[in-house]
C-alpha atoms as a PDB file:
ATOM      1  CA  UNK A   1       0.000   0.000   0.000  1.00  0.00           C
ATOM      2  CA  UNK A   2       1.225   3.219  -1.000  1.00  0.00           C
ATOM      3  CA  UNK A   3       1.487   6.120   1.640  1.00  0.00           C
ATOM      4  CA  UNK A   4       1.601   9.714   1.099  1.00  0.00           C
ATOM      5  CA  UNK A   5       3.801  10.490   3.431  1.00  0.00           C
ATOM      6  CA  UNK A   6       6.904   8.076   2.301  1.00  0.00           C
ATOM      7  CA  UNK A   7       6.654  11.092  -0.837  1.00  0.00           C
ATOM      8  CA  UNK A   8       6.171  14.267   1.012  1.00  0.00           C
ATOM      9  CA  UNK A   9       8.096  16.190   3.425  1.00  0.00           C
ATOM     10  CA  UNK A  10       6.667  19.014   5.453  1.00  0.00           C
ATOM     11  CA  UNK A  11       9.235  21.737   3.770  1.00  0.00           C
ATOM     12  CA  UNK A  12       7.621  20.607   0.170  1.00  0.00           C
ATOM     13  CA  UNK A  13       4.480  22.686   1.420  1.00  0.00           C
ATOM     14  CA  UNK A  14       3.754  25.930   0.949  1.00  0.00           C
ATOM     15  CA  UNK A  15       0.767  27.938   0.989  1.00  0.00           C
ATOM     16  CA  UNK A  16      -0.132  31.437  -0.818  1.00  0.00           C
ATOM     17  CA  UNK A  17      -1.622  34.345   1.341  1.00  0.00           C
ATOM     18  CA  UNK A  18      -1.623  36.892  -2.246  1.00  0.00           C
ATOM     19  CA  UNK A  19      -3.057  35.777  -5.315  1.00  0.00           C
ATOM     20  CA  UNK A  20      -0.011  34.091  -6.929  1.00  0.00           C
ATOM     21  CA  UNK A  21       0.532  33.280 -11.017  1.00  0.00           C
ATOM     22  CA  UNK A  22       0.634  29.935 -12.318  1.00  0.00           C
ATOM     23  CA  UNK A  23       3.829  29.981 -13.534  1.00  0.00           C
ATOM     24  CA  UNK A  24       4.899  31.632  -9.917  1.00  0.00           C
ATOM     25  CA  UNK A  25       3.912  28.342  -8.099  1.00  0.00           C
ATOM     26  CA  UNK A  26       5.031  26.072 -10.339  1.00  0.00           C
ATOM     27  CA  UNK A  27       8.474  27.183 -10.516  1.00  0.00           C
ATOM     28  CA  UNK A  28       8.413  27.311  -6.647  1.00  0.00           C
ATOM     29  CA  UNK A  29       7.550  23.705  -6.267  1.00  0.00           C
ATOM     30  CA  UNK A  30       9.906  23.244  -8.789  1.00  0.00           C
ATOM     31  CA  UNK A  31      12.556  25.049  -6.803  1.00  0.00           C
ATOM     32  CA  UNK A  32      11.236  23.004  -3.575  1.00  0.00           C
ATOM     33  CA  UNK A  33      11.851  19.549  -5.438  1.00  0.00           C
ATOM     34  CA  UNK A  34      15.343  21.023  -6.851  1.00  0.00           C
ATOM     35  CA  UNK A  35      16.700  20.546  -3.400  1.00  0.00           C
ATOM     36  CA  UNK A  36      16.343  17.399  -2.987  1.00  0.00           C
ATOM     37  CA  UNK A  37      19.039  14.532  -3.504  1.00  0.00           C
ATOM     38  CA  UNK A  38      17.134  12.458  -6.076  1.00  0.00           C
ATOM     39  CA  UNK A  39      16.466  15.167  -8.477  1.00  0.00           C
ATOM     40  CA  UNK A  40      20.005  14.985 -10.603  1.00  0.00           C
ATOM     41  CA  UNK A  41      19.200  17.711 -13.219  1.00  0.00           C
ATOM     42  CA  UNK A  42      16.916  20.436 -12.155  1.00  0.00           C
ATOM     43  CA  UNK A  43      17.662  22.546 -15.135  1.00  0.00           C
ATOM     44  CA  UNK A  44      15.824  19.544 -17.376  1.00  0.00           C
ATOM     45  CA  UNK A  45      13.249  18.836 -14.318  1.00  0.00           C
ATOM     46  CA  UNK A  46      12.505  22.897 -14.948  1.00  0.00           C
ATOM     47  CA  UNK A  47      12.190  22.254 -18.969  1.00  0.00           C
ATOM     48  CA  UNK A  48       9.964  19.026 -18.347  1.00  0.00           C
ATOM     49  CA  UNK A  49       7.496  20.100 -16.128  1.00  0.00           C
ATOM     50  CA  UNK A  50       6.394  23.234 -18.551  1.00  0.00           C
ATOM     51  CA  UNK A  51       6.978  21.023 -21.284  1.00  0.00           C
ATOM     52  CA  UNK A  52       4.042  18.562 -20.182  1.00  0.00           C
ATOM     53  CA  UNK A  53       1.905  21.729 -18.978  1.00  0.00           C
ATOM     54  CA  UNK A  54       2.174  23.068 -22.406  1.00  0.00           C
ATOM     55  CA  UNK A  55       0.855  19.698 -24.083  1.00  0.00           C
ATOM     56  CA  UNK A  56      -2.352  19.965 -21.629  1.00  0.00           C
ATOM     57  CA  UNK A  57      -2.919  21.452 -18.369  1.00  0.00           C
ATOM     58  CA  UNK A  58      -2.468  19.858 -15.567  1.00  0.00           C
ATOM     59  CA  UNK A  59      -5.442  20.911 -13.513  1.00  0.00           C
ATOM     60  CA  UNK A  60      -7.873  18.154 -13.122  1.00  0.00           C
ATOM     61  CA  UNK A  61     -10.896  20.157 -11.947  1.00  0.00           C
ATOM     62  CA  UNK A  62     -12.515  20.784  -9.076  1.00  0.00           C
ATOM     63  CA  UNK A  63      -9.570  23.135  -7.565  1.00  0.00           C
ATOM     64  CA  UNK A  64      -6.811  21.190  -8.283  1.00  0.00           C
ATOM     65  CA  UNK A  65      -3.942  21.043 -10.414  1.00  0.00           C
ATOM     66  CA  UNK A  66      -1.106  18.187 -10.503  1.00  0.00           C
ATOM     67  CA  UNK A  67       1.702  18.749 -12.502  1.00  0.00           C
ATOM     68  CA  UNK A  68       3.944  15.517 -12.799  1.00  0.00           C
ATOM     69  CA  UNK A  69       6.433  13.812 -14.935  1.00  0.00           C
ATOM     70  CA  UNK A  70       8.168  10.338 -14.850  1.00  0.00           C
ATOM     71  CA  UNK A  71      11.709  10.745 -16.268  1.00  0.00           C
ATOM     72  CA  UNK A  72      14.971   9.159 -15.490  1.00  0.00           C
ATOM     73  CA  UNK A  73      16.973  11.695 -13.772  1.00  0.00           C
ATOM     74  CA  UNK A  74      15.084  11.327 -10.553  1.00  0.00           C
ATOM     75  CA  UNK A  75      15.947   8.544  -7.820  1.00  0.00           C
ATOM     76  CA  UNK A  76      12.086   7.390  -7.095  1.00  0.00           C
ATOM     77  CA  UNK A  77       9.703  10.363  -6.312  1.00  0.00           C
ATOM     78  CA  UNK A  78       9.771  13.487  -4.859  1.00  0.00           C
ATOM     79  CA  UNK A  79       6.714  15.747  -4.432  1.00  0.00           C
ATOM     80  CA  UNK A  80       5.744  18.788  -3.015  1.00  0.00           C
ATOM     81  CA  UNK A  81       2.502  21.019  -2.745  1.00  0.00           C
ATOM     82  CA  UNK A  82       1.306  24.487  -2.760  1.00  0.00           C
ATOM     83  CA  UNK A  83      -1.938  25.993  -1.470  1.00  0.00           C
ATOM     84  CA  UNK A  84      -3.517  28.905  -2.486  1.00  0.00           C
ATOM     85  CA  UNK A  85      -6.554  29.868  -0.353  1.00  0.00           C
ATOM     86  CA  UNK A  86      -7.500  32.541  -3.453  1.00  0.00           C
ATOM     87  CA  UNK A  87      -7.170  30.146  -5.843  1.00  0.00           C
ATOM     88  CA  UNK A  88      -4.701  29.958  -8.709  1.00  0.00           C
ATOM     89  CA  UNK A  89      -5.756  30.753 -12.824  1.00  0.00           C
ATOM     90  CA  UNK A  90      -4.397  27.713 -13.860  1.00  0.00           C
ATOM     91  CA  UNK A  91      -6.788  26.961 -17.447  1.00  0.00           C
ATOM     92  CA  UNK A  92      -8.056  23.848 -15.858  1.00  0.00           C
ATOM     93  CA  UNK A  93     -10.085  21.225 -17.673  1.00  0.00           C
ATOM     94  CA  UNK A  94     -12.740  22.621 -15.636  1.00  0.00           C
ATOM     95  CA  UNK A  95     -11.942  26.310 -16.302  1.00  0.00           C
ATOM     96  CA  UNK A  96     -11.973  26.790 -12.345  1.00  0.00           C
ATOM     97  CA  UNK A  97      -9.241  28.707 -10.218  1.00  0.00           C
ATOM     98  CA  UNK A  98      -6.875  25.650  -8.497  1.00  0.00           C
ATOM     99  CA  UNK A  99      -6.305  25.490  -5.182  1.00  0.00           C
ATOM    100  CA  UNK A 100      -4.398  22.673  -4.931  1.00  0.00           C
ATOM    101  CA  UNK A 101      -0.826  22.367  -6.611  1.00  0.00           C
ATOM    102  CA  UNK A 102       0.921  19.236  -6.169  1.00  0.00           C
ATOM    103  CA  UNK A 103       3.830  18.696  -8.186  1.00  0.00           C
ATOM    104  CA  UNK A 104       4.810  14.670  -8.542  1.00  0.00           C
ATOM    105  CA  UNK A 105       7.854  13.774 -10.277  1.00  0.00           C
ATOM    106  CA  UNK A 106       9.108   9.690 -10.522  1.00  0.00           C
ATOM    107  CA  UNK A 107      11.525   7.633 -11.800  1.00  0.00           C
ATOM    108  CA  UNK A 108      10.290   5.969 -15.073  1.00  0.00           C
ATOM    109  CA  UNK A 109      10.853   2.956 -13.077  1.00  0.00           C
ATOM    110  CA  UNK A 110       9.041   3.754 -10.562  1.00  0.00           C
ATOM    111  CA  UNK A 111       5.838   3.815 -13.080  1.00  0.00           C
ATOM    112  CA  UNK A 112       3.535   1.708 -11.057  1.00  0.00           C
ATOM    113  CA  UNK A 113       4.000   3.191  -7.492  1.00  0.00           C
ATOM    114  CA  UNK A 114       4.102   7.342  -9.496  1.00  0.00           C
ATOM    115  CA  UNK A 115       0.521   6.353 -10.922  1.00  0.00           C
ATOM    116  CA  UNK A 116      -0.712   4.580  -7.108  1.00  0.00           C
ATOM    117  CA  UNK A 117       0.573   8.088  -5.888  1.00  0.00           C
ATOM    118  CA  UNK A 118      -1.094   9.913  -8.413  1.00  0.00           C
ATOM    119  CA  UNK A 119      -4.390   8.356  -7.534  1.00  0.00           C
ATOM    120  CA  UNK A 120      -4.214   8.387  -3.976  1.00  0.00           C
ATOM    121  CA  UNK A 121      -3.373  12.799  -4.149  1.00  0.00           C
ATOM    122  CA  UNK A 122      -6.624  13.025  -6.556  1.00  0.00           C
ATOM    123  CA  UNK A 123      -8.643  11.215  -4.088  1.00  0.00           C
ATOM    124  CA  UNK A 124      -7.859  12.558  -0.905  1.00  0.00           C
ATOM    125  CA  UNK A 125      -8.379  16.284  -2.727  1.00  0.00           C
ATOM    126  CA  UNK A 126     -11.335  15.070  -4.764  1.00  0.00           C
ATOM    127  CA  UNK A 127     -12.780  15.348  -0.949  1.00  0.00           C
ATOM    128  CA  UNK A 128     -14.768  18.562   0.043  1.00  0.00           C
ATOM    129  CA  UNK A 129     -14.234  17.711   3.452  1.00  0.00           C
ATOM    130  CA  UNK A 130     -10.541  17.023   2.742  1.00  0.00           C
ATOM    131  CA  UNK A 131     -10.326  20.607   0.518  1.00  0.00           C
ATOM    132  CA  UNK A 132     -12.088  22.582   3.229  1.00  0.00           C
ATOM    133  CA  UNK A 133      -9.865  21.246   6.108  1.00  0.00           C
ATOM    134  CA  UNK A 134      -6.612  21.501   4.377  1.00  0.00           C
ATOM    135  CA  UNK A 135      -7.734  25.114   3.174  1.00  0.00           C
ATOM    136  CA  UNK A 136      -8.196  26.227   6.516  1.00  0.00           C
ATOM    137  CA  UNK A 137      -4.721  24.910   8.115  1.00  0.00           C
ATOM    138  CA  UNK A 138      -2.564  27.235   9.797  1.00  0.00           C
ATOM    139  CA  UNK A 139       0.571  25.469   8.979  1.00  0.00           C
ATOM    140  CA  UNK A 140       2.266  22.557   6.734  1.00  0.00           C
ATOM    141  CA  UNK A 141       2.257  20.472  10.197  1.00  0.00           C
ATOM    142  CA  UNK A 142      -1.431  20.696   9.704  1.00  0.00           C
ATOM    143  CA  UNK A 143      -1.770  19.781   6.020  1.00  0.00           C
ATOM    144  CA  UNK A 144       1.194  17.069   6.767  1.00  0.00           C
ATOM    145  CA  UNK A 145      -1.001  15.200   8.745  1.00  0.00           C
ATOM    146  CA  UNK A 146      -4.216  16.208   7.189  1.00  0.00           C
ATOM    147  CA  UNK A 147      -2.521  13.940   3.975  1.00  0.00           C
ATOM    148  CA  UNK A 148      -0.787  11.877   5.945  1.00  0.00           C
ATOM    149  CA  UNK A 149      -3.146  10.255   8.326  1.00  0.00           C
ATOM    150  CA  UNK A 150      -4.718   7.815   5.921  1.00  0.00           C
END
């Protein structure tokens, strides 16, 4: 069974008091994943990730948008998440302002755990219950266990 929190660490959140661009919170998830030891090229992690949001965007609906890749250059998967109480224009599928913007990024071999992950994020923020309580967290301790205690 996968688990959330073997993926995310409490410094890969960050939330968004101002309105914030698209582009602004992508790049600083990007930045957040940079950091970490299994990313091994962050200059082609950078290109990738707006690469795949320019073939389709990445938000799903309902307030949330997941960017993700699967590429070689990382060691497993790293994620990391940014919350925007004002909500993001991110041309979702749904046309509605995201949220919710969790950035996944795997190791092609890690293909069947990356899409268990995948799954298991949309879920937990296909919730209103889930949505509402992570929206009105204080902290990342908060949201940590808010997406962690399943």
């Amino acid at each position: 069974m996968i688990r959330i929190s073997d993926y995310i660490k409490e410094e890969n959140i960050i939330f968004y008091d101002d309105i914030v661009l698209k582009k602004e919170a992508i790049d600083d998830l990007i930045d957040l994943i940079s950091k970490s030891d299994k990313i091994n090229n962050e200059e082609k992690l950078y290109n990738d990730i707006w690469e795949r949001e320019s073939i389709m965007s990445t938000g799903i609906g309902v307030g949330i948008g997941i960017p993700h890749i699967h590429v070689d250059y990382v060691d497993d998967i790293e994620m990391a998440i940014g919350i925007s109480k004002e909500g993001i224009d991110y041309k979702s599928l749904d046309d509605e302002p995201v949220n919710f913007v969790v950035m996944i990024v795997a190791n092609k071999d890690s293909h069947e755990k990356y899409i268990k992950l995948l799954a298991k994020v949309a879920l937990i923020l296909k919730s209103p219950k889930k949505r509402k309580k992570i929206l009105k967290s204080k902290n990342r301790e908060e949201v940590y266990k808010i997406l962690t205690n399943l």
